[in-house]
C-alpha atoms as a PDB file:
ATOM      1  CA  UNK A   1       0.000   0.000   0.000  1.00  0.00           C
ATOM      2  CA  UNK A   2       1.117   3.631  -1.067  1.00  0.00           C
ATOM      3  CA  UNK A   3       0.546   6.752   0.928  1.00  0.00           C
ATOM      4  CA  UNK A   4      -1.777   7.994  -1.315  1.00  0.00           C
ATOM      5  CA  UNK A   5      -3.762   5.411  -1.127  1.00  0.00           C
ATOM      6  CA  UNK A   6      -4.234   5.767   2.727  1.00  0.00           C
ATOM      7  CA  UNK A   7      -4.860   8.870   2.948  1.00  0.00           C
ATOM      8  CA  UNK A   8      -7.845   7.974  -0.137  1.00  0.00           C
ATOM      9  CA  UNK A   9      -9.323   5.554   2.297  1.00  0.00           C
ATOM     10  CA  UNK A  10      -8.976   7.844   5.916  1.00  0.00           C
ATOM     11  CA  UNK A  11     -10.444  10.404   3.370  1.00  0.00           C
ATOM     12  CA  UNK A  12     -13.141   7.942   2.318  1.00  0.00           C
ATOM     13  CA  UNK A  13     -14.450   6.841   5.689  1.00  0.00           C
ATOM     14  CA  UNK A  14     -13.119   9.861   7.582  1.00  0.00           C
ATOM     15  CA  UNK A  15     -14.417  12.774   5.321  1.00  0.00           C
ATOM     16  CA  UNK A  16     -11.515  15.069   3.592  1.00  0.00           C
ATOM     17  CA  UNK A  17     -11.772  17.888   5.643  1.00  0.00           C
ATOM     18  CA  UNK A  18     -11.238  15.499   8.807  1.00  0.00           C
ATOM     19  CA  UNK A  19      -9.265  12.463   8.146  1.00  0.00           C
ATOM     20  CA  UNK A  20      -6.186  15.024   8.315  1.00  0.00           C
ATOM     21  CA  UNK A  21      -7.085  16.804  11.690  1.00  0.00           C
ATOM     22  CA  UNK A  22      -7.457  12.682  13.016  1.00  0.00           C
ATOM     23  CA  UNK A  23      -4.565  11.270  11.403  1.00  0.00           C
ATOM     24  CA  UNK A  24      -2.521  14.516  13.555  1.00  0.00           C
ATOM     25  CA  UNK A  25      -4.449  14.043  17.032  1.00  0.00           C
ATOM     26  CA  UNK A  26      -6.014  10.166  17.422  1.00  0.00           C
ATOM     27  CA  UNK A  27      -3.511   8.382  19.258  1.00  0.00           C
ATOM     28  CA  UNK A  28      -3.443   4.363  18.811  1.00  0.00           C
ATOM     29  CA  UNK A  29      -1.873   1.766  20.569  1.00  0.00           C
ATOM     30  CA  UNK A  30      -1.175  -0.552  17.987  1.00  0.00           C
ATOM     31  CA  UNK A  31       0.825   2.381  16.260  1.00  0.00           C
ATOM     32  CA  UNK A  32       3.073   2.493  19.291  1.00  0.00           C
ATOM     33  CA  UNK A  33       0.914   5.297  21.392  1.00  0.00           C
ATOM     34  CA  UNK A  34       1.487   7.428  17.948  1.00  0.00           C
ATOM     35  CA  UNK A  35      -0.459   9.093  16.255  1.00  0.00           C
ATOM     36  CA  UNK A  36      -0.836   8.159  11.934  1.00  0.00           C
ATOM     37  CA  UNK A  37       1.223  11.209  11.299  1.00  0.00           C
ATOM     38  CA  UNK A  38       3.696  10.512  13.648  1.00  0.00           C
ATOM     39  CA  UNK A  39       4.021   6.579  12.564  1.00  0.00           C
ATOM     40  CA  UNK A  40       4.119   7.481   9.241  1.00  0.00           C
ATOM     41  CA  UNK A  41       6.835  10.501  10.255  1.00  0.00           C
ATOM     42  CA  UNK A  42       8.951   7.432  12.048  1.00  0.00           C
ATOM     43  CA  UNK A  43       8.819   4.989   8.560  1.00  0.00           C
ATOM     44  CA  UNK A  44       5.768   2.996   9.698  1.00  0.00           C
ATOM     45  CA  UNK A  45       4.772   0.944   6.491  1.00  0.00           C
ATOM     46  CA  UNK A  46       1.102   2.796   5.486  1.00  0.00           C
ATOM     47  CA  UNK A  47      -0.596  -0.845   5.293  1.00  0.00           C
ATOM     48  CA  UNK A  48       0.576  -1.101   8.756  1.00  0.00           C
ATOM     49  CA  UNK A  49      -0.833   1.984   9.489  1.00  0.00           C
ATOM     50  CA  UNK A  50      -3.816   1.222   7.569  1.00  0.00           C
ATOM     51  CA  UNK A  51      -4.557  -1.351   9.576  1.00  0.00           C
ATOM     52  CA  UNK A  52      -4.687   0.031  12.796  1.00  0.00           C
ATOM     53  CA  UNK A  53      -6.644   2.756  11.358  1.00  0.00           C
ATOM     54  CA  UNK A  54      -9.214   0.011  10.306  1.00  0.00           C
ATOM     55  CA  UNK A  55      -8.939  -1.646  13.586  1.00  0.00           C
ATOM     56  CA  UNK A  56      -9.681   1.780  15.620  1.00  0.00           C
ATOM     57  CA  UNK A  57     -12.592   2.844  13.159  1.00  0.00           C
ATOM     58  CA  UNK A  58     -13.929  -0.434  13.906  1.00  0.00           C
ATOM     59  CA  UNK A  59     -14.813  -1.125   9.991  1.00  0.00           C
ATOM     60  CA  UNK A  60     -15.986  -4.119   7.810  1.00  0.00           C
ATOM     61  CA  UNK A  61     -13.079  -6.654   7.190  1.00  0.00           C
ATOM     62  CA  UNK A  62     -14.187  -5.787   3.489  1.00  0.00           C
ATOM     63  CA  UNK A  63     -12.109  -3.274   4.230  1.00  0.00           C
ATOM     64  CA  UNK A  64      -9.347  -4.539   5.421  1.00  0.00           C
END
């Protein structure tokens, strides 16, 4: 998984005006007690990040 194509899905089940603001202030565990900016800041792989994205949004595993 790219970057871009992250940020498409946070943007997608997040709203573009907001995925941003959350990707900068949620805090998850499974990144590390990071936020997604920070992880991604620190060279976390994006499906990595994806996935605890996923996990915290509590979404389908069609989306997965």
């Amino acid at each position: 998984m790219r970057h871009s194509e992250l940020w498409e899905r946070m943007d997608q089940h997040l709203g573009a005006g907001y995925s941003r603001v959350w990707a900068d202030q949620q805090v998850l565990g499974e990144l590390g007690g990071r936020t997604v900016s920070e992880a991604l800041d620190a060279g976390v792989a994006p499906k990595t990040v994806w996935r605890a994205v996923w996990e915290s949004l509590d979404l389908p595993p069609s989306e997965r």
